[in-house]
C-alpha atoms as a PDB file:
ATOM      1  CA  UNK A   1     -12.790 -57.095 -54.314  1.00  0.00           C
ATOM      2  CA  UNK A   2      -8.909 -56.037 -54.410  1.00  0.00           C
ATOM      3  CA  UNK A   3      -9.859 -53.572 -50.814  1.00  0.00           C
ATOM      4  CA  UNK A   4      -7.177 -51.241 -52.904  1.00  0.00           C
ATOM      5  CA  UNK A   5      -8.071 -47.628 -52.637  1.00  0.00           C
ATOM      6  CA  UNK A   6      -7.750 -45.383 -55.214  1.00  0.00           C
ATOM      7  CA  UNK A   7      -7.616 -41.311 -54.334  1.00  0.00           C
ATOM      8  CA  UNK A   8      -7.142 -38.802 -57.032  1.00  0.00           C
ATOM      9  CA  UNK A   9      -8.771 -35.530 -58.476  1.00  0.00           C
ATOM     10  CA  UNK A  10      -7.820 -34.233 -62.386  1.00  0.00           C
ATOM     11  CA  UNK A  11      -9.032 -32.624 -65.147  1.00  0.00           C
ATOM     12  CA  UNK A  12     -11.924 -33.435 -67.365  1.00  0.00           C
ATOM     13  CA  UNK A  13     -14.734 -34.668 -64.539  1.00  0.00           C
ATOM     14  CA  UNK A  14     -17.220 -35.932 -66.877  1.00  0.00           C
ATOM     15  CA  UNK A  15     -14.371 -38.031 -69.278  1.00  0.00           C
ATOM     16  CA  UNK A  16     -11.109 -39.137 -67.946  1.00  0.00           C
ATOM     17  CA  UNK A  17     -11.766 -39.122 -64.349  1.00  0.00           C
ATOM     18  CA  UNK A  18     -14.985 -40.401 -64.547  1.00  0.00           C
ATOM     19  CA  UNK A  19     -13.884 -43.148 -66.791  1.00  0.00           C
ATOM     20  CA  UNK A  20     -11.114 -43.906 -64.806  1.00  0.00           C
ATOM     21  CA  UNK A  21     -13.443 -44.070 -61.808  1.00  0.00           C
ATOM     22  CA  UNK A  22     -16.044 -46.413 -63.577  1.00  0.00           C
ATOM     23  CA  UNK A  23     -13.000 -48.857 -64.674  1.00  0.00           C
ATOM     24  CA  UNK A  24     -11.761 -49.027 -61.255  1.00  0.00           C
ATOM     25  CA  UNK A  25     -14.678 -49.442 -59.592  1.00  0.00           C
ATOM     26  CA  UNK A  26     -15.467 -52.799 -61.907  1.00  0.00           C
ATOM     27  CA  UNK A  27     -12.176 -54.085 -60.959  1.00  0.00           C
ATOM     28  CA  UNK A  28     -12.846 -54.087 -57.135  1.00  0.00           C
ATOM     29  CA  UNK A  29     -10.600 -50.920 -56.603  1.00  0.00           C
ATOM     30  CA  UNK A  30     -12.622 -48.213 -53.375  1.00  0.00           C
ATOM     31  CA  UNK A  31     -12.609 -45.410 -55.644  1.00  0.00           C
ATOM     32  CA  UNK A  32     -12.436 -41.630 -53.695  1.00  0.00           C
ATOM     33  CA  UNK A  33     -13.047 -38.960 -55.965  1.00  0.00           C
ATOM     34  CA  UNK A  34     -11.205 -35.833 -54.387  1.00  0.00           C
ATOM     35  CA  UNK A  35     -13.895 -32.983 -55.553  1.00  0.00           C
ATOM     36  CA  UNK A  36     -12.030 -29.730 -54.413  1.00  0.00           C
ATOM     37  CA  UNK A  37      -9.292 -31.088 -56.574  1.00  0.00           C
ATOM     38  CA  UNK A  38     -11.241 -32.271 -60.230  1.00  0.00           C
ATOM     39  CA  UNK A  39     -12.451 -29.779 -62.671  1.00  0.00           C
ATOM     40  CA  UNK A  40     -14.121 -29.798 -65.906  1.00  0.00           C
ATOM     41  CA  UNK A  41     -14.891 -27.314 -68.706  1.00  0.00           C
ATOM     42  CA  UNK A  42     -18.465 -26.418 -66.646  1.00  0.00           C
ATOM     43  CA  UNK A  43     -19.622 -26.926 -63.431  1.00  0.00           C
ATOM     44  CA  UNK A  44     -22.536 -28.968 -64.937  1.00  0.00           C
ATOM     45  CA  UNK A  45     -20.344 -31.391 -66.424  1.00  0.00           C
ATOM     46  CA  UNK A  46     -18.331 -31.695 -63.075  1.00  0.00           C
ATOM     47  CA  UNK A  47     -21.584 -31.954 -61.269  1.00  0.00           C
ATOM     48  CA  UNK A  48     -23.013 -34.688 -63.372  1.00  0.00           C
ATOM     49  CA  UNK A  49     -19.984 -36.691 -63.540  1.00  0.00           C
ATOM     50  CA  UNK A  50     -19.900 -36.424 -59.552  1.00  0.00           C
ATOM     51  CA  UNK A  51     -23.165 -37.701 -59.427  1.00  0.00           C
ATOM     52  CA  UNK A  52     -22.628 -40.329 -61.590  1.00  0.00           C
ATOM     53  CA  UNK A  53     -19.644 -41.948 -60.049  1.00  0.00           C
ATOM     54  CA  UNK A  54     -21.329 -41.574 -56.735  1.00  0.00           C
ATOM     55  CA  UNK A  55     -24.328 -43.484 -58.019  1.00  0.00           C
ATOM     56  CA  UNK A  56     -21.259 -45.737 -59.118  1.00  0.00           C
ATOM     57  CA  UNK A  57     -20.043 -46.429 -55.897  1.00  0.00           C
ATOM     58  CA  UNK A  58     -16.694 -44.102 -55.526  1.00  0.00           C
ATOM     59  CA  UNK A  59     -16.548 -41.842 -52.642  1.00  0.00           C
ATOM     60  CA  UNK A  60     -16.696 -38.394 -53.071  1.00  0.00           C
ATOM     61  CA  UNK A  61     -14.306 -36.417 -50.486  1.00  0.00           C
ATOM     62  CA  UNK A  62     -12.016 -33.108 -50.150  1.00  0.00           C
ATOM     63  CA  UNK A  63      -8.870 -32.609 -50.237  1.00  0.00           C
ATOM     64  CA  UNK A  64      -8.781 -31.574 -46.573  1.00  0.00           C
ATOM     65  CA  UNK A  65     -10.436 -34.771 -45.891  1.00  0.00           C
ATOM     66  CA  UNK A  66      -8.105 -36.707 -47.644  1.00  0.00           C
ATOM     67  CA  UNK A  67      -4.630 -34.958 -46.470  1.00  0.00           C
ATOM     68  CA  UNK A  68      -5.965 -35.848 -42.738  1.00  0.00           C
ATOM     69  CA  UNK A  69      -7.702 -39.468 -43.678  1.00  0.00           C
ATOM     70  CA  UNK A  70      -3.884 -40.407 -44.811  1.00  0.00           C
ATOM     71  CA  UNK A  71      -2.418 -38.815 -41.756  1.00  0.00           C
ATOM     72  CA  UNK A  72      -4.470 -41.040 -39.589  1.00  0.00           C
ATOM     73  CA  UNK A  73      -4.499 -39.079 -36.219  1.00  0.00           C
ATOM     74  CA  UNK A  74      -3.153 -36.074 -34.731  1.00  0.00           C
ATOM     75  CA  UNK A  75      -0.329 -38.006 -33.407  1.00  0.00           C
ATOM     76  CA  UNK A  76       1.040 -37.968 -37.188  1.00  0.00           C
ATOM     77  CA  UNK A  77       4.592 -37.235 -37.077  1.00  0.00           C
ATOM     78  CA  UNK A  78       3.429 -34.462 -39.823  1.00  0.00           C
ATOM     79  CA  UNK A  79       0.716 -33.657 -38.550  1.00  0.00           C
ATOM     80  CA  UNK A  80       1.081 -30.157 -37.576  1.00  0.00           C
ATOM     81  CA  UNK A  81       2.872 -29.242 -40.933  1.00  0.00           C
ATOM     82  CA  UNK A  82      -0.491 -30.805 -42.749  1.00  0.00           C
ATOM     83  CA  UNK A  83      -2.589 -28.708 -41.192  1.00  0.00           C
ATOM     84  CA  UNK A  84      -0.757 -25.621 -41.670  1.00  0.00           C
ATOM     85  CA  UNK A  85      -0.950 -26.548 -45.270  1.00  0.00           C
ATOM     86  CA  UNK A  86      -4.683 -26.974 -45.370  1.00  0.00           C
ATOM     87  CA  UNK A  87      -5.905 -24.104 -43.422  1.00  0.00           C
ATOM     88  CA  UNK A  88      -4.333 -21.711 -46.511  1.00  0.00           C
ATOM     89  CA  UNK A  89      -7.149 -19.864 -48.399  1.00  0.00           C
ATOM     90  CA  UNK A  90      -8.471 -22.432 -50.664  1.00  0.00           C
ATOM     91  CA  UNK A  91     -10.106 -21.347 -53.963  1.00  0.00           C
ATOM     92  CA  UNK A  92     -13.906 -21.390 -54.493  1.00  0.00           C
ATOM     93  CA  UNK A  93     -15.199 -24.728 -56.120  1.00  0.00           C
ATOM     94  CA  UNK A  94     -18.742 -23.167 -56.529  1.00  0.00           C
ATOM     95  CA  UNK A  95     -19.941 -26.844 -55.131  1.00  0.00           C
ATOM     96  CA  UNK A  96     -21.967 -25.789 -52.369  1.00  0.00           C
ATOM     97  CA  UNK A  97     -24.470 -24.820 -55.699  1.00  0.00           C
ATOM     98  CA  UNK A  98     -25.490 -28.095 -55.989  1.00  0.00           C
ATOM     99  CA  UNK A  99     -27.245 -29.554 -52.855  1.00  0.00           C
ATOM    100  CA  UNK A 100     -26.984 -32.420 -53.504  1.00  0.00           C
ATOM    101  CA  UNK A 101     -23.525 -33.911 -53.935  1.00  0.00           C
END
Protein backbone atom coordinates (compact mmCIF):
# COMPACT_ATOMS: atom_id res chain seq x y z
CA UNK A 1 0.00 0.00 0.00
CA UNK A 2 1.46 3.61 -1.02
CA UNK A 3 -0.52 5.07 2.70
CA UNK A 4 -1.07 8.16 0.03
CA UNK A 5 -4.42 9.74 0.50
CA UNK A 6 -6.38 10.88 -2.07
CA UNK A 7 -9.38 13.65 -1.25
CA UNK A 8 -11.47 15.05 -3.99
CA UNK A 9 -15.24 15.53 -5.00
CA UNK A 10 -16.27 16.32 -9.02
CA UNK A 11 -18.66 15.86 -11.42
CA UNK A 12 -20.07 12.73 -12.88
CA UNK A 13 -20.36 10.35 -9.47
CA UNK A 14 -21.19 7.23 -11.15
CA UNK A 15 -18.18 7.67 -14.16
CA UNK A 16 -15.17 9.75 -13.64
CA UNK A 17 -15.05 9.93 -9.99
CA UNK A 18 -15.98 6.64 -9.42
CA UNK A 19 -13.49 5.37 -11.86
CA UNK A 20 -10.95 7.41 -10.59
CA UNK A 21 -11.77 6.08 -7.12
CA UNK A 22 -11.73 2.32 -8.22
CA UNK A 23 -8.14 2.95 -10.01
CA UNK A 24 -6.77 4.44 -6.99
CA UNK A 25 -7.94 2.26 -4.68
CA UNK A 26 -6.10 -0.84 -6.74
CA UNK A 27 -2.98 1.07 -6.60
CA UNK A 28 -2.82 1.27 -2.73
CA UNK A 29 -3.90 5.04 -2.75
CA UNK A 30 -6.78 5.76 0.87
CA UNK A 31 -9.31 7.06 -1.34
CA UNK A 32 -11.91 9.88 0.52
CA UNK A 33 -14.71 10.62 -1.54
CA UNK A 34 -15.85 14.25 -0.45
CA UNK A 35 -19.88 13.72 -0.94
CA UNK A 36 -21.17 17.36 -0.28
CA UNK A 37 -18.78 18.22 -3.03
CA UNK A 38 -19.54 15.31 -6.12
CA UNK A 39 -22.59 15.45 -8.20
CA UNK A 40 -24.04 13.55 -10.94
CA UNK A 41 -26.87 13.96 -13.48
CA UNK A 42 -29.41 12.15 -10.63
CA UNK A 43 -29.22 11.56 -7.23
CA UNK A 44 -29.57 7.79 -8.00
CA UNK A 45 -26.57 7.70 -9.96
CA UNK A 46 -24.64 9.69 -7.19
CA UNK A 47 -26.11 7.38 -4.66
CA UNK A 48 -25.11 4.21 -6.36
CA UNK A 49 -21.75 5.27 -7.25
CA UNK A 50 -21.32 6.25 -3.39
CA UNK A 51 -22.24 2.98 -2.50
CA UNK A 52 -20.16 1.38 -4.72
CA UNK A 53 -16.88 2.96 -3.94
CA UNK A 54 -17.70 2.52 -0.32
CA UNK A 55 -18.17 -1.19 -0.85
CA UNK A 56 -14.72 -0.43 -2.65
CA UNK A 57 -12.98 0.69 0.19
CA UNK A 58 -12.76 4.75 -0.25
CA UNK A 59 -14.04 6.79 2.52
CA UNK A 60 -16.91 8.71 2.14
CA UNK A 61 -16.67 12.25 4.08
CA UNK A 62 -17.87 16.10 3.86
CA UNK A 63 -16.40 18.80 3.03
CA UNK A 64 -16.63 20.19 6.56
CA UNK A 65 -14.99 17.09 7.62
CA UNK A 66 -12.33 17.36 5.36
CA UNK A 67 -11.47 21.32 5.67
CA UNK A 68 -11.02 20.45 9.62
CA UNK A 69 -9.33 16.72 9.12
CA UNK A 70 -6.48 18.86 7.11
CA UNK A 71 -6.42 21.53 9.73
CA UNK A 72 -5.57 19.00 12.32
CA UNK A 73 -6.64 20.82 15.60
CA UNK A 74 -7.99 23.97 16.72
CA UNK A 75 -4.59 25.20 17.34
CA UNK A 76 -4.36 25.56 13.34
CA UNK A 77 -2.80 28.76 12.60
CA UNK A 78 -6.09 29.05 10.21
CA UNK A 79 -8.15 27.70 12.09
CA UNK A 80 -10.56 30.32 12.95
CA UNK A 81 -10.70 31.62 9.26
CA UNK A 82 -11.74 27.74 8.30
CA UNK A 83 -14.42 27.71 10.31
CA UNK A 84 -15.83 30.92 9.41
CA UNK A 85 -15.74 29.53 5.96
CA UNK A 86 -17.64 26.38 6.75
CA UNK A 87 -20.35 27.57 8.94
CA UNK A 88 -21.76 29.67 5.56
CA UNK A 89 -25.17 28.29 4.40
CA UNK A 90 -24.26 25.27 2.51
CA UNK A 91 -26.58 24.06 -0.30
CA UNK A 92 -28.88 21.02 0.09
CA UNK A 93 -27.26 17.68 -1.18
CA UNK A 94 -30.66 15.84 -0.74
CA UNK A 95 -28.27 12.93 0.91
CA UNK A 96 -29.90 12.54 4.07
CA UNK A 97 -32.65 10.59 1.43
CA UNK A 98 -30.71 7.74 1.40
CA UNK A 99 -30.15 6.09 4.86
CA UNK A 100 -27.82 4.41 4.17
CA UNK A 101 -24.65 6.07 2.92
Amino acid sequence: SSGINAEYGGIEAHVCIQQTALDLLALGYKVHIVVDATSSRTDTDRFFAFQRMRQAGAHLTTSESMILGLAGASDHPNFRELQKLIRTEAAETNLLQFPCL
